[in-house]
Structures are given as C-alpha cells and as structure tokens.
PDB file of N, CA and C in Angstrom:
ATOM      1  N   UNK A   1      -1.487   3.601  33.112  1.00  0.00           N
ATOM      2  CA  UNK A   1      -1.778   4.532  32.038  1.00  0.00           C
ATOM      3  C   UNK A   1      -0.925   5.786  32.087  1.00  0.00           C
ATOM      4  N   UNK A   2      -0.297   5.718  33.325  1.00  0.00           N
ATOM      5  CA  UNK A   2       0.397   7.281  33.344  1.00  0.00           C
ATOM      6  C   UNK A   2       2.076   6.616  33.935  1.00  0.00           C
ATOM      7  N   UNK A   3       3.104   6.834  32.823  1.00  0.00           N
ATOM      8  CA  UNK A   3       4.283   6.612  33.667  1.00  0.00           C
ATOM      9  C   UNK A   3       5.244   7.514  33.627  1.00  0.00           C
ATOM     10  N   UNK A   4       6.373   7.426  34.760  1.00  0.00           N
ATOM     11  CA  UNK A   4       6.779   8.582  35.630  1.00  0.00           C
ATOM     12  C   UNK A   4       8.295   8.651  35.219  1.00  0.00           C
ATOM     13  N   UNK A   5       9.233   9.452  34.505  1.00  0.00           N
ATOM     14  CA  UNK A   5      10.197   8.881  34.137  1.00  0.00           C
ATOM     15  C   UNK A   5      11.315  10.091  35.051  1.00  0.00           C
ATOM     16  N   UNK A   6      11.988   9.537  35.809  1.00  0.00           N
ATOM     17  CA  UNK A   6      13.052  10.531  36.743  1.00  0.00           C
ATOM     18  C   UNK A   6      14.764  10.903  36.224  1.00  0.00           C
ATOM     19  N   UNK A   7      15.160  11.581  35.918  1.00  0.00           N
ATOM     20  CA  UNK A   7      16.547  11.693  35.786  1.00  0.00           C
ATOM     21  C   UNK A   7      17.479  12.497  35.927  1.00  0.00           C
ATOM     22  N   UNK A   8      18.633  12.672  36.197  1.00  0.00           N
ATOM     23  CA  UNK A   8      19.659  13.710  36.761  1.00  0.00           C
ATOM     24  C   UNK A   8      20.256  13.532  37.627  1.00  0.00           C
ATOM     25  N   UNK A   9      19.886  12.203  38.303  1.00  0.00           N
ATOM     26  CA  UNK A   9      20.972  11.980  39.966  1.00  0.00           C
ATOM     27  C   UNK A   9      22.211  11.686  39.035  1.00  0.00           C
ATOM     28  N   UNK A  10      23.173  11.182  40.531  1.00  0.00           N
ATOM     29  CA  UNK A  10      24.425  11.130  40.434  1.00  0.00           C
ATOM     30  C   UNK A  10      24.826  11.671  41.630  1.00  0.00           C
ATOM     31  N   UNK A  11      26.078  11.702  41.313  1.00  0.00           N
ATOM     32  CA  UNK A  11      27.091  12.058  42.322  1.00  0.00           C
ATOM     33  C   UNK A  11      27.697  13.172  42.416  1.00  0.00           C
ATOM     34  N   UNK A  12      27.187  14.480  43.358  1.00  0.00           N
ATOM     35  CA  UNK A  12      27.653  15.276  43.171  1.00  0.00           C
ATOM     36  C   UNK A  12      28.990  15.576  44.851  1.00  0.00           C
ATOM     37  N   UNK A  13      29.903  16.325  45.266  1.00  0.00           N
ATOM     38  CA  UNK A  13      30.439  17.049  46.293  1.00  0.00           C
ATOM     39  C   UNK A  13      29.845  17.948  47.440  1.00  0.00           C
ATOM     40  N   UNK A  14      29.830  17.603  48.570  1.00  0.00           N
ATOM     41  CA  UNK A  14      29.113  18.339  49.128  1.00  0.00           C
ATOM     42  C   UNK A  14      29.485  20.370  48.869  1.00  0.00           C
ATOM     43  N   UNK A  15      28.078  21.147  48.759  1.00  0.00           N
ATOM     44  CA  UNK A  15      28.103  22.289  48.543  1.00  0.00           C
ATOM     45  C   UNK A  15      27.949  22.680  47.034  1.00  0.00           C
ATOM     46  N   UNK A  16      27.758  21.456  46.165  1.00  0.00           N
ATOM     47  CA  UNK A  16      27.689  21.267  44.948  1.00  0.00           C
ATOM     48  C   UNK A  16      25.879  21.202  44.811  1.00  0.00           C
ATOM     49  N   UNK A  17      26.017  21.017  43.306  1.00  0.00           N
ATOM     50  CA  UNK A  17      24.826  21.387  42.654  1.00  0.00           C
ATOM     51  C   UNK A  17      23.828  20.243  41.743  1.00  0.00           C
ATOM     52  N   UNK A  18      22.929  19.907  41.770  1.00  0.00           N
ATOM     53  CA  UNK A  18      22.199  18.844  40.803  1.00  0.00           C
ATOM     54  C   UNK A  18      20.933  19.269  40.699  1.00  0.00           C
ATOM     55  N   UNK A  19      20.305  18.806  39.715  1.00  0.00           N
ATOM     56  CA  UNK A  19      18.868  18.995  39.122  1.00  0.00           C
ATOM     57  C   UNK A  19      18.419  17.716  38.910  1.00  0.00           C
ATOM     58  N   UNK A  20      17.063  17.551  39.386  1.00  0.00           N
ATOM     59  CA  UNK A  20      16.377  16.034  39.110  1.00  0.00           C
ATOM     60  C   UNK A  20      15.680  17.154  38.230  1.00  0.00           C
ATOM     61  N   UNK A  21      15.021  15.608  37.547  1.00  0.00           N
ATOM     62  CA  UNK A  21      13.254  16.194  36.665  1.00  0.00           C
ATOM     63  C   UNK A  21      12.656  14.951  36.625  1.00  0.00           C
ATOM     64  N   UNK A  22      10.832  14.954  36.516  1.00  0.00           N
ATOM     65  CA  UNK A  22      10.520  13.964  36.287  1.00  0.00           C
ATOM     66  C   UNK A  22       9.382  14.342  35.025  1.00  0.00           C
ATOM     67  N   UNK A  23       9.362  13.432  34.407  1.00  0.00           N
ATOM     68  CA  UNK A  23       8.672  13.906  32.986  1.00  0.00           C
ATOM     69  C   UNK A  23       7.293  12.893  33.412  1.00  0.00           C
ATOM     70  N   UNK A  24       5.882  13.293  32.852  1.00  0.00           N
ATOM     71  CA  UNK A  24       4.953  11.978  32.841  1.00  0.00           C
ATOM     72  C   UNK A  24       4.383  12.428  31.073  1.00  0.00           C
ATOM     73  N   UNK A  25       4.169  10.612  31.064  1.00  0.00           N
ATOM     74  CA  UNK A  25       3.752  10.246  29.695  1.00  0.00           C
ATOM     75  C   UNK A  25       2.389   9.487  29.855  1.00  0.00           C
ATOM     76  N   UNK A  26       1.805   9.747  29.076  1.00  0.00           N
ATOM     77  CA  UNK A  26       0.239   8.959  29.069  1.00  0.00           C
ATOM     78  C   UNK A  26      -1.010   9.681  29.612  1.00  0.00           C
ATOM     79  N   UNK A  27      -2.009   9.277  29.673  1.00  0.00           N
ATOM     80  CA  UNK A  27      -3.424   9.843  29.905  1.00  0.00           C
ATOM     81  C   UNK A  27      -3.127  10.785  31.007  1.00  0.00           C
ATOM     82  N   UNK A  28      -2.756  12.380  31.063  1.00  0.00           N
ATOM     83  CA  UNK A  28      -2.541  13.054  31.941  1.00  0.00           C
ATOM     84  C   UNK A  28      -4.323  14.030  32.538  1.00  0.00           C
ATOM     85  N   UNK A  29      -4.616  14.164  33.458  1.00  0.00           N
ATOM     86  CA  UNK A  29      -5.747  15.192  34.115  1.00  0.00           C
ATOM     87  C   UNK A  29      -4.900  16.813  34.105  1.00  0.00           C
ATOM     88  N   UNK A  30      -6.066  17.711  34.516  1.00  0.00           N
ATOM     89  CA  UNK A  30      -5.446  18.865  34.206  1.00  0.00           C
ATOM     90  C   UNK A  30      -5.193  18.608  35.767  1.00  0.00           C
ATOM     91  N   UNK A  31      -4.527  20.080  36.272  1.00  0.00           N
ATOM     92  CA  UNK A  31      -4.397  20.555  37.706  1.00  0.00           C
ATOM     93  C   UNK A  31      -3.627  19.375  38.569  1.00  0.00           C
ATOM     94  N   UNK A  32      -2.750  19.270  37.910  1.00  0.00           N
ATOM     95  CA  UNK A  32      -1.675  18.183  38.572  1.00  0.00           C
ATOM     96  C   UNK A  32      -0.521  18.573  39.400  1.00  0.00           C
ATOM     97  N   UNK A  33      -0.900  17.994  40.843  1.00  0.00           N
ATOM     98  CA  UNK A  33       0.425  18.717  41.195  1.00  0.00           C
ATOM     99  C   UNK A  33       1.425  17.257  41.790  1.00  0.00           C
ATOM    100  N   UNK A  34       2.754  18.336  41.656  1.00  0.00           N
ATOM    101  CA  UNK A  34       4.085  17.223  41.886  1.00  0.00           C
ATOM    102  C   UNK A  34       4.327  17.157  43.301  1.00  0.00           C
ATOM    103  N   UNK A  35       4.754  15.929  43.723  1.00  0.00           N
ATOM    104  CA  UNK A  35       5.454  15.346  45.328  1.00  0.00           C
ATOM    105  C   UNK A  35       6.174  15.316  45.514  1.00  0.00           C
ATOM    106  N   UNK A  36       7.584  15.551  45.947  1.00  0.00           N
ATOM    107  CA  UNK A  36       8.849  14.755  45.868  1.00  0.00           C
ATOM    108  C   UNK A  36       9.162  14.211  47.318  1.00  0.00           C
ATOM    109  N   UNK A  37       9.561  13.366  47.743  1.00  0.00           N
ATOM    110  CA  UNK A  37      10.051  12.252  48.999  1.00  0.00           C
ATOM    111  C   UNK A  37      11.239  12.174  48.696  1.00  0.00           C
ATOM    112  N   UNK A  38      12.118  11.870  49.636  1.00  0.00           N
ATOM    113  CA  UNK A  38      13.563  10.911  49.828  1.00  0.00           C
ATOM    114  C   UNK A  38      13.521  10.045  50.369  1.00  0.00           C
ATOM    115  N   UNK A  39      14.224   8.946  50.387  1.00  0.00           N
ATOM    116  CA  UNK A  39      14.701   7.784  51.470  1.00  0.00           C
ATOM    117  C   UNK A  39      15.870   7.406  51.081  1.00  0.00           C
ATOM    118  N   UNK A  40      16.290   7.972  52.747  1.00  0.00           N
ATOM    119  CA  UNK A  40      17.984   7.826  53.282  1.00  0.00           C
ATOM    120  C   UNK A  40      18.580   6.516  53.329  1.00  0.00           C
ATOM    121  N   UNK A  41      20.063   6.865  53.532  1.00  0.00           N
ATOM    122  CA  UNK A  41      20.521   5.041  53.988  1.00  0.00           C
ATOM    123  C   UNK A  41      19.979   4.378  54.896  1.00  0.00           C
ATOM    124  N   UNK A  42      19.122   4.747  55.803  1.00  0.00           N
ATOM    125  CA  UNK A  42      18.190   4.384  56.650  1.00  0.00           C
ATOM    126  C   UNK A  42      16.932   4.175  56.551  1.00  0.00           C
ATOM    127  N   UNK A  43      16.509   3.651  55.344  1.00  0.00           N
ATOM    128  CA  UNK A  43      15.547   3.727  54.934  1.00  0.00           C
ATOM    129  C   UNK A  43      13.844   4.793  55.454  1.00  0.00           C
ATOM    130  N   UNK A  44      15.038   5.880  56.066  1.00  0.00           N
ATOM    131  CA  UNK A  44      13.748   6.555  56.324  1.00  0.00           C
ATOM    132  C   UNK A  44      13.292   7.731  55.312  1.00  0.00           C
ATOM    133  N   UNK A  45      11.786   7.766  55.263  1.00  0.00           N
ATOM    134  CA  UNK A  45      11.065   8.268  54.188  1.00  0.00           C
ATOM    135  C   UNK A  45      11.119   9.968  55.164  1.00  0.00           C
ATOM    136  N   UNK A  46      11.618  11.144  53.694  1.00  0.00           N
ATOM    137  CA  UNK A  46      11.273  12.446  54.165  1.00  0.00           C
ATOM    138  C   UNK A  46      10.461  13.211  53.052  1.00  0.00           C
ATOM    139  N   UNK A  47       9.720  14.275  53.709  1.00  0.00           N
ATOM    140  CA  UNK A  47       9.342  15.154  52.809  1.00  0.00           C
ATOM    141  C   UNK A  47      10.164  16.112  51.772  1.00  0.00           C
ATOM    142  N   UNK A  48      10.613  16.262  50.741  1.00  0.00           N
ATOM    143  CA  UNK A  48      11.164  17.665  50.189  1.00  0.00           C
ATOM    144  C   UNK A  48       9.704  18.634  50.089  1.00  0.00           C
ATOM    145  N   UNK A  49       9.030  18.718  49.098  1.00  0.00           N
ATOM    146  CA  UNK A  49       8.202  19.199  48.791  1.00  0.00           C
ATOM    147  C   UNK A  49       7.258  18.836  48.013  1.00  0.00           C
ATOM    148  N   UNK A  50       6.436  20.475  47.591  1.00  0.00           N
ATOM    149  CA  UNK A  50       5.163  19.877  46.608  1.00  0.00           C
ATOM    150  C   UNK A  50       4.991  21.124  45.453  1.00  0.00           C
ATOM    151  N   UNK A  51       4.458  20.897  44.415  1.00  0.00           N
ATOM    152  CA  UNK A  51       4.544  21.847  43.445  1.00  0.00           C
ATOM    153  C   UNK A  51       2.817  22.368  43.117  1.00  0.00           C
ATOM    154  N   UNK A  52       2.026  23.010  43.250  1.00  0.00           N
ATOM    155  CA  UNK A  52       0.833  23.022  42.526  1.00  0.00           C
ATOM    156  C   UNK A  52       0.449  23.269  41.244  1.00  0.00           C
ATOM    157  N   UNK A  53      -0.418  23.316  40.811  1.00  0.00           N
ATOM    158  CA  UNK A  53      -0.765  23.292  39.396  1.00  0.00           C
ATOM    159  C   UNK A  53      -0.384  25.422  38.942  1.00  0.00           C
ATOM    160  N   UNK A  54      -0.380  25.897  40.035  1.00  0.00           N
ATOM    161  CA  UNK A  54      -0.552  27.472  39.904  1.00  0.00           C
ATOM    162  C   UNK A  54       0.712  27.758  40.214  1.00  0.00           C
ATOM    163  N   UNK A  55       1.915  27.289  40.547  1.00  0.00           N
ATOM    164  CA  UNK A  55       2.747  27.112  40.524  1.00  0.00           C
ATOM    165  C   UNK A  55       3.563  27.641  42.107  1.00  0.00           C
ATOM    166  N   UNK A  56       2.700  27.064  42.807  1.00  0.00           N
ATOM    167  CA  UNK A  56       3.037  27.508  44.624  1.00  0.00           C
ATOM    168  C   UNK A  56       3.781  26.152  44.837  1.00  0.00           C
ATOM    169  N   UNK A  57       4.460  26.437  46.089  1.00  0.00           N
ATOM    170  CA  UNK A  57       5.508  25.591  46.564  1.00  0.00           C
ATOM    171  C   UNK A  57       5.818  25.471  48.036  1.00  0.00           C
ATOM    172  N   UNK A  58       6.089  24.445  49.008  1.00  0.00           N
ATOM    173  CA  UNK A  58       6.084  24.103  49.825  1.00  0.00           C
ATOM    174  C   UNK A  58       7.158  23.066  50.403  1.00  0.00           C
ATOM    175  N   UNK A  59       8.212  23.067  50.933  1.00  0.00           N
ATOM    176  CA  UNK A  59       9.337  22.312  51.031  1.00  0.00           C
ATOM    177  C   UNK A  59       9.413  22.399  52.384  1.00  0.00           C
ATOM    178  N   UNK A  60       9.965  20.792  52.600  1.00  0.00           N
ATOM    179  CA  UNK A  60      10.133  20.086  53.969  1.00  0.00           C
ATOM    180  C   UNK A  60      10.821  21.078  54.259  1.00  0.00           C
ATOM    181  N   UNK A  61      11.694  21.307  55.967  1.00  0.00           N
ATOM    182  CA  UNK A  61      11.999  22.046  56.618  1.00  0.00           C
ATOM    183  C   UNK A  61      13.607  21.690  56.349  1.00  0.00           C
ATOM    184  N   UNK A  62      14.126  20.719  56.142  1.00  0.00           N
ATOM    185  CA  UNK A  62      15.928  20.437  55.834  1.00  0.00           C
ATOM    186  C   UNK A  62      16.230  20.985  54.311  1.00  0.00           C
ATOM    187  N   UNK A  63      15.064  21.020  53.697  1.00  0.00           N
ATOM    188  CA  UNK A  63      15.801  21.730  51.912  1.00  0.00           C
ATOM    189  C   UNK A  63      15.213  23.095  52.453  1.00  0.00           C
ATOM    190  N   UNK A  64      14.564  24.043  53.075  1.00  0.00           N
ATOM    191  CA  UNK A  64      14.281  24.769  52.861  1.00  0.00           C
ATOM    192  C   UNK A  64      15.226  25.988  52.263  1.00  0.00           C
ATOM    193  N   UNK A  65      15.479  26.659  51.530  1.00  0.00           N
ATOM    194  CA  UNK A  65      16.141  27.455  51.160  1.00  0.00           C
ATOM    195  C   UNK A  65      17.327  27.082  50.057  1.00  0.00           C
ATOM    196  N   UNK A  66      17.486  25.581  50.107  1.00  0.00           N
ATOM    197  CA  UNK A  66      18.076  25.220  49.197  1.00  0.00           C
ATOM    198  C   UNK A  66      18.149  24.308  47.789  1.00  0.00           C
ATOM    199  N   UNK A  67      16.344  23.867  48.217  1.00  0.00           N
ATOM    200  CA  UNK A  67      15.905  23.803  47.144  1.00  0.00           C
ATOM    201  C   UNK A  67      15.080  24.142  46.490  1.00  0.00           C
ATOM    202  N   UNK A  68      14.536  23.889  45.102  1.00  0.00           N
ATOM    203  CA  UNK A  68      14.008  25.145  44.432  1.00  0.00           C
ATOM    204  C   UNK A  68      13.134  24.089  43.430  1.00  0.00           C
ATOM    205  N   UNK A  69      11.472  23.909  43.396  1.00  0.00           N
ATOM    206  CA  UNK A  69      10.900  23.376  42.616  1.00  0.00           C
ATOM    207  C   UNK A  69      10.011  24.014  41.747  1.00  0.00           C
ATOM    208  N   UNK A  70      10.116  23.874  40.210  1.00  0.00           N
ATOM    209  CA  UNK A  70       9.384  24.487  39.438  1.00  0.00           C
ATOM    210  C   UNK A  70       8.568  23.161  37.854  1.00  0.00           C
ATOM    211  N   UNK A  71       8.125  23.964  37.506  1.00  0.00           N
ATOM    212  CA  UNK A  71       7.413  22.826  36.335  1.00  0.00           C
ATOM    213  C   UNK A  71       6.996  23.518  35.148  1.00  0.00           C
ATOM    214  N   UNK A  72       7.120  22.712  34.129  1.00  0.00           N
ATOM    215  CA  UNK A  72       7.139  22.779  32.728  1.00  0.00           C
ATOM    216  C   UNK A  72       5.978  22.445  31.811  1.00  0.00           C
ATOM    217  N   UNK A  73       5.057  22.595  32.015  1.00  0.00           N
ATOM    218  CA  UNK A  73       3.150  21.984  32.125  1.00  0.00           C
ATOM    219  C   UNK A  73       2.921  21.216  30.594  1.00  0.00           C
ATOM    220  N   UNK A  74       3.941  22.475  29.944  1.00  0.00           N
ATOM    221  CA  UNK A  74       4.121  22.087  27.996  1.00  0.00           C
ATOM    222  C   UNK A  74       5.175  20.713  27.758  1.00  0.00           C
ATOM    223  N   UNK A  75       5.701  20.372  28.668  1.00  0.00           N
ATOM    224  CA  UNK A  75       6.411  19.307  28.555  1.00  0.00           C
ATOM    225  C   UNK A  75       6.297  18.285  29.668  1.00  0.00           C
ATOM    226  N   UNK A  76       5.160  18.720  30.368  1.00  0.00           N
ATOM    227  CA  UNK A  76       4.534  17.728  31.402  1.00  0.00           C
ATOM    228  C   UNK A  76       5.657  17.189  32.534  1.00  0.00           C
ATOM    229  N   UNK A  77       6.215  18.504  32.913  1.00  0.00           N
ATOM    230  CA  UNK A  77       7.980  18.302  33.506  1.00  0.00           C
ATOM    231  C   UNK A  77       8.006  18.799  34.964  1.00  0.00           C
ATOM    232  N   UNK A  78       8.378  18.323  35.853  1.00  0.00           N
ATOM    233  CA  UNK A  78       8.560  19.443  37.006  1.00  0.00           C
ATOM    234  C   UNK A  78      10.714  18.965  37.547  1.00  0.00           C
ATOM    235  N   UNK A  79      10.926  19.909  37.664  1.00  0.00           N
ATOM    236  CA  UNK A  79      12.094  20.037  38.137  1.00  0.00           C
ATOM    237  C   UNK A  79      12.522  20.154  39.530  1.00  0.00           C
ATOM    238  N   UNK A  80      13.357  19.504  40.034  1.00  0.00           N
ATOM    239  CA  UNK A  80      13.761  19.865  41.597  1.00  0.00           C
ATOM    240  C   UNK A  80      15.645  20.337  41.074  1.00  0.00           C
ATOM    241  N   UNK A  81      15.781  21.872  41.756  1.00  0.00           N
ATOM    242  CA  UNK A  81      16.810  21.931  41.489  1.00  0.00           C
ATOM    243  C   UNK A  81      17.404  21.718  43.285  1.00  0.00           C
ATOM    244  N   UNK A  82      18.517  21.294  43.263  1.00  0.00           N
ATOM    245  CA  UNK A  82      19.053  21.244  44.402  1.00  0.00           C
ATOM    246  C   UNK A  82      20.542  22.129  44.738  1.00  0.00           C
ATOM    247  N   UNK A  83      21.026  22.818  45.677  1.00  0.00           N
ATOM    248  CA  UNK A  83      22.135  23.552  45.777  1.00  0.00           C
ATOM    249  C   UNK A  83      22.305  23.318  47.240  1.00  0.00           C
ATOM    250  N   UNK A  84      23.989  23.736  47.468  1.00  0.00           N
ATOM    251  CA  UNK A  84      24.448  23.748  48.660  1.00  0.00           C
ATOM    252  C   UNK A  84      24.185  22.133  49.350  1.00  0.00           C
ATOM    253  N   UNK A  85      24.335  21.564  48.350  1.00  0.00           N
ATOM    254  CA  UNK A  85      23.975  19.930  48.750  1.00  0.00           C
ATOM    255  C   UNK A  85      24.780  19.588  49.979  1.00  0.00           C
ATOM    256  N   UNK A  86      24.267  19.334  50.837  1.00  0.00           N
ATOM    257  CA  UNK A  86      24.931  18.567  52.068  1.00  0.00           C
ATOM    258  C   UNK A  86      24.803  16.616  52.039  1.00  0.00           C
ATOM    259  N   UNK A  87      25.923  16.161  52.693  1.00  0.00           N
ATOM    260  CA  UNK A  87      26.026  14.989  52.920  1.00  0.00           C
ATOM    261  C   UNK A  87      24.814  13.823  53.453  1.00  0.00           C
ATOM    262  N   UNK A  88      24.412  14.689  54.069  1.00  0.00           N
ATOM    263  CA  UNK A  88      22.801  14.284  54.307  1.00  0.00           C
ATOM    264  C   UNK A  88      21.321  14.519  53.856  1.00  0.00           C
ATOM    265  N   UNK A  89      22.005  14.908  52.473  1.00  0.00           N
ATOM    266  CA  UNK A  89      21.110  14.842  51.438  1.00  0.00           C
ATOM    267  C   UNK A  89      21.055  13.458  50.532  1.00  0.00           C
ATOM    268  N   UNK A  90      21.934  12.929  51.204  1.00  0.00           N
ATOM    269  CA  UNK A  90      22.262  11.263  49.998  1.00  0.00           C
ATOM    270  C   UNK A  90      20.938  10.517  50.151  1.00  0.00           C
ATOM    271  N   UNK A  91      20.508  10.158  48.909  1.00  0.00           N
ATOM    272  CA  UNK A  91      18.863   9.599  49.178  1.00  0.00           C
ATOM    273  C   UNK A  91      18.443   8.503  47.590  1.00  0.00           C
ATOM    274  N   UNK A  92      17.309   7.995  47.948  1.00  0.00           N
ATOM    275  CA  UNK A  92      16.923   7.989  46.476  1.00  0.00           C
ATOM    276  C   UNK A  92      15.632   9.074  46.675  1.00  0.00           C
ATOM    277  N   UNK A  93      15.714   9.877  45.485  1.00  0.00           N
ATOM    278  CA  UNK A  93      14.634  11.111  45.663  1.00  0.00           C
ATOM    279  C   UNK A  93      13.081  10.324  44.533  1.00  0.00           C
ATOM    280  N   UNK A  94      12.201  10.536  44.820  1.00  0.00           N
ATOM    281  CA  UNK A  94      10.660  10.073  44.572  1.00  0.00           C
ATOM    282  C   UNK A  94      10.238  11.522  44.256  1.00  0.00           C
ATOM    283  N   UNK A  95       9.680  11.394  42.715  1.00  0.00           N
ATOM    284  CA  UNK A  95       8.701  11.996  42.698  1.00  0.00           C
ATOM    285  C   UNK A  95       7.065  11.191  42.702  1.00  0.00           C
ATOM    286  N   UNK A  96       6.189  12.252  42.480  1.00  0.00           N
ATOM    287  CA  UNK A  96       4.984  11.534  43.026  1.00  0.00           C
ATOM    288  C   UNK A  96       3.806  12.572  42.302  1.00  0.00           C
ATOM    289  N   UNK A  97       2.992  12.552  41.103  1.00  0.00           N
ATOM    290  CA  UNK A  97       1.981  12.900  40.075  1.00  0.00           C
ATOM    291  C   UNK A  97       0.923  12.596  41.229  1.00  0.00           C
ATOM    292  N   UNK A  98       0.275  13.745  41.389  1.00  0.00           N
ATOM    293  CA  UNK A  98      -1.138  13.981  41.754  1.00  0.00           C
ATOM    294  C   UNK A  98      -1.605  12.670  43.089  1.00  0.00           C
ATOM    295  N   UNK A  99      -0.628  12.304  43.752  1.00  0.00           N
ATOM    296  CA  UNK A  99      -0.642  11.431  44.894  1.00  0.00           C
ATOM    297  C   UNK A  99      -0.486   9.981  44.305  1.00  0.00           C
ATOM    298  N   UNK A 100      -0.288  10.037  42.977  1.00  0.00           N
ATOM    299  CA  UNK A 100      -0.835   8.497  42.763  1.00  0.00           C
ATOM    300  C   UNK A 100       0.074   7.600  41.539  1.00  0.00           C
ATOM    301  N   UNK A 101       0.704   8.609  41.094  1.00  0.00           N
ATOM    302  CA  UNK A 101       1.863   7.845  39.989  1.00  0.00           C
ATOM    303  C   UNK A 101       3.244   7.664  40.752  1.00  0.00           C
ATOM    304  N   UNK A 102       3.939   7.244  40.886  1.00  0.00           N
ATOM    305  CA  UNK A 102       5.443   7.480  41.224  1.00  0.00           C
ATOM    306  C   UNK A 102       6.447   7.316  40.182  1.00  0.00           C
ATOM    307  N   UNK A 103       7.791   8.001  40.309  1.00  0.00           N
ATOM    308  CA  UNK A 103       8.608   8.034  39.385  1.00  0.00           C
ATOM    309  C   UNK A 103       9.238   6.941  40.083  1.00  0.00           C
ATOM    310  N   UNK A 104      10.157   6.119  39.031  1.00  0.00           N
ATOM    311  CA  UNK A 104      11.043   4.925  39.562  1.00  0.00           C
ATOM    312  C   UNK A 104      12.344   5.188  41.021  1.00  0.00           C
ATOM    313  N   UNK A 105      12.522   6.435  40.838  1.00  0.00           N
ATOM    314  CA  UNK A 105      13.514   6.975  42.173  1.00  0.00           C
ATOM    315  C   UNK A 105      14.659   6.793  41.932  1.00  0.00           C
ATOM    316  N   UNK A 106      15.572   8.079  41.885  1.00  0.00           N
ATOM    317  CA  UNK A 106      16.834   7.959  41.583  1.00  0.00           C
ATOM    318  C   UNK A 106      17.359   8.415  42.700  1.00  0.00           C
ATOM    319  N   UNK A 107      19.084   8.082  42.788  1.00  0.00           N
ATOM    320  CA  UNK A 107      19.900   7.963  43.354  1.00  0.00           C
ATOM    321  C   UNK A 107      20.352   9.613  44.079  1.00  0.00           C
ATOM    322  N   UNK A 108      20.634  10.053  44.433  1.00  0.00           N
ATOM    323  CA  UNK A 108      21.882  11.195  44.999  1.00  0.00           C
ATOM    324  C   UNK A 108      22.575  10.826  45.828  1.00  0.00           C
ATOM    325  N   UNK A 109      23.959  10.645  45.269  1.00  0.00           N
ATOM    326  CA  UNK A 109      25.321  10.745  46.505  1.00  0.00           C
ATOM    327  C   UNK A 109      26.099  12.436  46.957  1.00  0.00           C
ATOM    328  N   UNK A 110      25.658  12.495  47.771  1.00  0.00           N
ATOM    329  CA  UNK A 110      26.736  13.599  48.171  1.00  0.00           C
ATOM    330  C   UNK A 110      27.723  13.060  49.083  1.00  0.00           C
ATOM    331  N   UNK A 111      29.283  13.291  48.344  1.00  0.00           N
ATOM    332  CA  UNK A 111      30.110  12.642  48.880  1.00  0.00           C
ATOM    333  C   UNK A 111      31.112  13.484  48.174  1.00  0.00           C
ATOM    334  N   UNK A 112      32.255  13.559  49.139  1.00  0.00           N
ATOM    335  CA  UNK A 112      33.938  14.172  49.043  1.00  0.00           C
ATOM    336  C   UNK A 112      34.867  13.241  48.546  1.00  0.00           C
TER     337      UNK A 112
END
C-alpha cells in the first residue's frame, strides 16, 4: 500500500557532490520518520542515518559531517544530500519509511 520511489545516484568523483531523495506514494500515517542504510561491494550493511518527523537527525559515524538529511512532508520527500564524497562511499544507498517500507536502492559510484 505504500511504495518507495529512490533517485539521484550515479556517478559522481571523489570530493564531489550528489543528492538522493526518496518520495512515498500511497496510504501514508502521520509522524513518519526516514532510514537510510548502504551496502558496500562487500555486501556489508551500514548505517547513514535517520530523519524524524520534527525534523532531528542522527548519522552513522563515517557521513558524519558530510552528510546532510532533510524532508519535504508536502511532497512526502526526504532528501540525503551527500558532499566531500569519498571512494568508500560507493554503495547501493536504502531508504527505509517508518521501519517498514523500503525504497528499491540505488547505486553510488565514487570513482576518478
């Protein structure tokens, strides 16, 4: 009833810049807050962060400072902006609606 639509990866240079967003469509609850995960070429799963409905924020300890999550409530949107992208940021990034929807997961290459 609720689906998760992600977009903005690609390929950016390391020290370079990208913006994900994930939009949700369908039977939404109020006080929704956003997840975001990665998984590396190693298929290992990390935290980025979390967004609340009041608009507080909380990011894993490797984006700290360089990334930046905010949301759009009128367009049912939350944004991950990313900067100073390092090489070991290459992932598919997950967002994640109120613990329980997931977005399909897109790509980031950081690469020279």
């Amino acid at each position: 009833q609720v689906h998760i639509v992600e977009s903005g990866g690609g390929l950016v240079q390391p020290g370079g810049s990208l913006r994900l967003s994930c939009a949700a469509y369908g039977s939404l609850s109020d006080g929704r807050v956003w997840h975001w995960y990665r998984q590396g070429p190693g298929n290992q799963r990390e935290r980025v962060g979390l967004i609340t409905p009041e608009g507080n924020t909380d990011y894993g300890d490797s984006v700290k400072g360089r990334f930046t999550l905010s949301r759009d409530d009128a367009q049912n949107t939350v944004y991950l902006q990313m900067n100073s992208l390092k090489l070991e940021d290459t992932a598919v990034y997950f967002c994640i609606l109120n613990e329980a929807y997931w977005g399909q997961g897109i790509r980031v290459t950081v690469s020279s």
